[in-house]
C-alpha atoms as a PDB file:
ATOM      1  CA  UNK A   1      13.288   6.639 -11.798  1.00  0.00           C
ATOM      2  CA  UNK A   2       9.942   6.587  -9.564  1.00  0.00           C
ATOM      3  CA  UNK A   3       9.746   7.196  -6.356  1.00  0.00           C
ATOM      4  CA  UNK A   4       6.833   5.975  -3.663  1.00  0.00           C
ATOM      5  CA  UNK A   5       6.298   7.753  -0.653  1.00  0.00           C
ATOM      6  CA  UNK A   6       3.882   6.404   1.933  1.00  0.00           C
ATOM      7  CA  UNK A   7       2.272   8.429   5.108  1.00  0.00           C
ATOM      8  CA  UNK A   8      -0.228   8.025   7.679  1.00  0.00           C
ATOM      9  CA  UNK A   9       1.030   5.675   9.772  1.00  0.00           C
ATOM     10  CA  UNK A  10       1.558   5.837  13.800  1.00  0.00           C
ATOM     11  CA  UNK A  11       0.699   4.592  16.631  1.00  0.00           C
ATOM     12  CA  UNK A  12      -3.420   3.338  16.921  1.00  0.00           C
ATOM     13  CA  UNK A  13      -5.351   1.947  19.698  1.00  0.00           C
ATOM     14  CA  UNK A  14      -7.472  -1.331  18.765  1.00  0.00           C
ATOM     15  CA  UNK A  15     -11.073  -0.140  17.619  1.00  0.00           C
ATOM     16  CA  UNK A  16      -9.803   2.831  16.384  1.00  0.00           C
ATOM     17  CA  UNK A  17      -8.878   3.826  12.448  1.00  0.00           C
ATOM     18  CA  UNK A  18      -5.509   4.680  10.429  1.00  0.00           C
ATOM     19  CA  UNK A  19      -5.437   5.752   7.017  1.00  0.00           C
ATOM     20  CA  UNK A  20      -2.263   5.191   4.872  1.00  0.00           C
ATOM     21  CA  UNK A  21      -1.502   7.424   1.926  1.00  0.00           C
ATOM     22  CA  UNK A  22       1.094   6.729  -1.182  1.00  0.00           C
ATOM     23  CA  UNK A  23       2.362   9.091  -3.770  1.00  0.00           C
ATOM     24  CA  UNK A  24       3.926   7.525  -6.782  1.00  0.00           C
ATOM     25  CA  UNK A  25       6.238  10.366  -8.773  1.00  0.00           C
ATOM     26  CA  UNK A  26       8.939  10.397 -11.663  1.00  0.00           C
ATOM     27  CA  UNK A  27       9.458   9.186 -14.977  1.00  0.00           C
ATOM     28  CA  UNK A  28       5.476   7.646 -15.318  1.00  0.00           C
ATOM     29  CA  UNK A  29       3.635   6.562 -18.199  1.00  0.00           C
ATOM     30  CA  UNK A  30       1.609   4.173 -16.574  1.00  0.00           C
ATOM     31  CA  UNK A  31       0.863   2.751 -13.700  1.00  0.00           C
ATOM     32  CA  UNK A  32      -0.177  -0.884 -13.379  1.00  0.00           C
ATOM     33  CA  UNK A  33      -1.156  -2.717 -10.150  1.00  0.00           C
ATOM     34  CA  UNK A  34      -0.333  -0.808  -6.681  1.00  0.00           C
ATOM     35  CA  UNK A  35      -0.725  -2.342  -3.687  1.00  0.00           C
ATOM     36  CA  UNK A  36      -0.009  -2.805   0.352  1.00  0.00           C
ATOM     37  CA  UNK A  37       2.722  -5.235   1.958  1.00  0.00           C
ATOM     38  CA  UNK A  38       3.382  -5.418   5.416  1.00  0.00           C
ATOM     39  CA  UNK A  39       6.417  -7.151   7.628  1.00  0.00           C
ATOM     40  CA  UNK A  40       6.427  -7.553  11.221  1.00  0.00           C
ATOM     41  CA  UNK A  41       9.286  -8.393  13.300  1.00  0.00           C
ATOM     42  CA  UNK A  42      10.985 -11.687  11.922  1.00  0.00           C
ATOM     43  CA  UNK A  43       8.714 -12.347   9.745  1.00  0.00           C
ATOM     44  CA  UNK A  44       8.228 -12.354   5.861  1.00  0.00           C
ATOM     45  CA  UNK A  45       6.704  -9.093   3.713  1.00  0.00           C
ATOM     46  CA  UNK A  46       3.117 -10.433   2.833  1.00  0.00           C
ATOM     47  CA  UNK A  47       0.522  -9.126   0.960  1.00  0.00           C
ATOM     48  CA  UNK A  48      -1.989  -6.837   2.369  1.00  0.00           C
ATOM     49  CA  UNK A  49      -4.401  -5.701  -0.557  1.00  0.00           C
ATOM     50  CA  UNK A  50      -3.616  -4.725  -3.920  1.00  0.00           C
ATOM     51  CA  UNK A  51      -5.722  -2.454  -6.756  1.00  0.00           C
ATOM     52  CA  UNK A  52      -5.013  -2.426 -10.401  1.00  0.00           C
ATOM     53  CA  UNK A  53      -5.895   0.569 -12.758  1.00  0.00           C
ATOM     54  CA  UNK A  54      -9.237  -0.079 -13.486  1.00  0.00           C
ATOM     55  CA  UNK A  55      -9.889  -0.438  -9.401  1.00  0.00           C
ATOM     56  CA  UNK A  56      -9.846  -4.287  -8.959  1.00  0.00           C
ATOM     57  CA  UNK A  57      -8.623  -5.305  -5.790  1.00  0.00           C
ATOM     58  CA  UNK A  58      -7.406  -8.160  -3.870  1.00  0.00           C
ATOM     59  CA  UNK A  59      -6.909  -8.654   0.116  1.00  0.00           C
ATOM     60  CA  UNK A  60      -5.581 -10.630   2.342  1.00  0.00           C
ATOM     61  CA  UNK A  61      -8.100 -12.811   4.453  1.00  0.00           C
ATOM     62  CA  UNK A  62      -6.546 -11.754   7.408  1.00  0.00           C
ATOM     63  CA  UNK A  63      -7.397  -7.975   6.893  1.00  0.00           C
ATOM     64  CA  UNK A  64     -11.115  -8.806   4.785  1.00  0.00           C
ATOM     65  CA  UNK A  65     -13.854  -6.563   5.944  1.00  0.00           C
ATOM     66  CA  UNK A  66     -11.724  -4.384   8.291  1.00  0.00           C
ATOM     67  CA  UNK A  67      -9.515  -2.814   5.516  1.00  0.00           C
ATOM     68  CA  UNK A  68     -10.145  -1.030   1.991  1.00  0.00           C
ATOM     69  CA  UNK A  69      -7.524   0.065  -0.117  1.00  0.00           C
ATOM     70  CA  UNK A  70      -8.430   2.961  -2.970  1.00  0.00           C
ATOM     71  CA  UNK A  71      -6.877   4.408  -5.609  1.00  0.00           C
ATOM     72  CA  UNK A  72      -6.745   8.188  -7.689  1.00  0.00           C
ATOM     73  CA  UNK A  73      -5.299   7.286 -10.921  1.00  0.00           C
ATOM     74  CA  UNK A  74      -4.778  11.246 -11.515  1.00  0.00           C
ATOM     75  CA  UNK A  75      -2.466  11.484  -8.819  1.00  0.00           C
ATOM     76  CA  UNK A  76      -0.967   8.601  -8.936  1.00  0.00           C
ATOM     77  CA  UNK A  77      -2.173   7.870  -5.438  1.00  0.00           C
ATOM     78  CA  UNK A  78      -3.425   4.748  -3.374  1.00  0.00           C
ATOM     79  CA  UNK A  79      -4.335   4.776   0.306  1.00  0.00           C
ATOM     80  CA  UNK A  80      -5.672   2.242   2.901  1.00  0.00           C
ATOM     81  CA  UNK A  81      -8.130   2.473   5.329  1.00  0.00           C
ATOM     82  CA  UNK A  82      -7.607   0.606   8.299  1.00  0.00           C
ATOM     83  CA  UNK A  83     -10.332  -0.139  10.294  1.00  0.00           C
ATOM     84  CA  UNK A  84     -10.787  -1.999  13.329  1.00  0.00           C
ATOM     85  CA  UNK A  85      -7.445  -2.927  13.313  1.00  0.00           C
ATOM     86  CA  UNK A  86      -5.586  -5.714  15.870  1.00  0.00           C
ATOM     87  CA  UNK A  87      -2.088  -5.631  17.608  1.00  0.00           C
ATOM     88  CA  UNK A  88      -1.129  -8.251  14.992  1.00  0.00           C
ATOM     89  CA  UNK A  89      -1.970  -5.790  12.449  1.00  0.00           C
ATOM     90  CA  UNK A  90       1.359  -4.163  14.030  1.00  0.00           C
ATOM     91  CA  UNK A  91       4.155  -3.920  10.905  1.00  0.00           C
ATOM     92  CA  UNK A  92       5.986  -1.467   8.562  1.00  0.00           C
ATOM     93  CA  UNK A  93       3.831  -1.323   5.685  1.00  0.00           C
ATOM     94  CA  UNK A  94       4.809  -1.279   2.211  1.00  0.00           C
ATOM     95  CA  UNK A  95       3.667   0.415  -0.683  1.00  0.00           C
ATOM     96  CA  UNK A  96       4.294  -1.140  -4.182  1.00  0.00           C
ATOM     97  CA  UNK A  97       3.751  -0.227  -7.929  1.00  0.00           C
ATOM     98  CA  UNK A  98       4.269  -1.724 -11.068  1.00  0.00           C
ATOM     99  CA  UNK A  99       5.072   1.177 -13.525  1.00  0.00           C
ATOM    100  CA  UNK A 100       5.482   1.767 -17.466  1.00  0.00           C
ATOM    101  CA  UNK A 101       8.255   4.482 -17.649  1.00  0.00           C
ATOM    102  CA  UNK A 102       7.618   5.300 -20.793  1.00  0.00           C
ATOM    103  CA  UNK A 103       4.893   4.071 -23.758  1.00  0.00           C
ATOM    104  CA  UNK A 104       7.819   1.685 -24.963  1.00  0.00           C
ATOM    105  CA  UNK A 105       8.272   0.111 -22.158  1.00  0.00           C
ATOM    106  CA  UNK A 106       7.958  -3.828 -23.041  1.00  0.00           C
ATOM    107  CA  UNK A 107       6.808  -4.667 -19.480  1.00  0.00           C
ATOM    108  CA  UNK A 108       6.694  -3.031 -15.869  1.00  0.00           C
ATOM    109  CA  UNK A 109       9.155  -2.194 -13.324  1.00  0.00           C
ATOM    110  CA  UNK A 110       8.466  -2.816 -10.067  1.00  0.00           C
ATOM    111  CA  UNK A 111       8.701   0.064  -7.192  1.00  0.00           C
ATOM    112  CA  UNK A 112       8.573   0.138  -3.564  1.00  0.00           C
ATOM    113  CA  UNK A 113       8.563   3.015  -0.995  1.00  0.00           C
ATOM    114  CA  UNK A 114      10.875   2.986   2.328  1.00  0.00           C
ATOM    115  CA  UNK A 115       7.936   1.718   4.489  1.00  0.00           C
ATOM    116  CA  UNK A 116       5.627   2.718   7.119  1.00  0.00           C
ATOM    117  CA  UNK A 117       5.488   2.240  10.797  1.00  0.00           C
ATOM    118  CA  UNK A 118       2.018   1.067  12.221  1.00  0.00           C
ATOM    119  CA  UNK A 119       1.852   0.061  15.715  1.00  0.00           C
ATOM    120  CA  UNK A 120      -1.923  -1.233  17.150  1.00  0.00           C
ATOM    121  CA  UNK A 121      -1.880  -0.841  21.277  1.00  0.00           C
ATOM    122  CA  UNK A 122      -4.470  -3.108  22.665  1.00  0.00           C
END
């Protein structure tokens, strides 16, 4: 099994900055593409940013420019840097990885973590 633990988030005032930080552990042989989801209050989970391995990444529009995720391969870690962020920025945030378990896996599981609170004040 794999488990993904995310931290950093809280309560942030609008202008201000947040980093998130997610630790993948378990039975790993590789890890694929890890990324950021997010779900406010009656809405849907929706893509925030994603990275693969070879540090690729993919964001939102609604978070271009004011957010970077990053990744350490070694530790099986990605994190996001929130800057600037907005009161509609305001959801649990997800982290997500695709992992090999082993080198005969045939494809990739996919993993999440319990979530994240982030609340932006304005």
């Amino acid at each position: 099994q794999v488990q993904l633990v995310e931290s950093g988030g809280g309560l942030v005032q609008t202008g201000g900055s947040l980093r998130l930080s997610c630790a993948a552990s378990g039975r790993i042989f590789r890890i694929n593409t890890m990324g950021w989801y997010r779900q406010a209050p009656g809405k849907q989970r929706e893509l925030v940013a994603t990275i693969t391995s070879g540090g690729d990444t993919n964001y939102a529009d609604s978070v271009k420019g004011r957010f970077t995720i990053s990744r350490d391969n070694a530790k099986n870690m990605i994190y996001l840097q929130m800057k600037s962020p907005l009161p509609e920025d305001t959801a649990v945030y997800y982290c997500n990885a695709q992992v090999l378990s082993s080198q005969w896996s045939s494809s990739p599981s996919d993993y999440w973590g319990q979530g994240t609170q982030v609340t932006v004040s304005s």
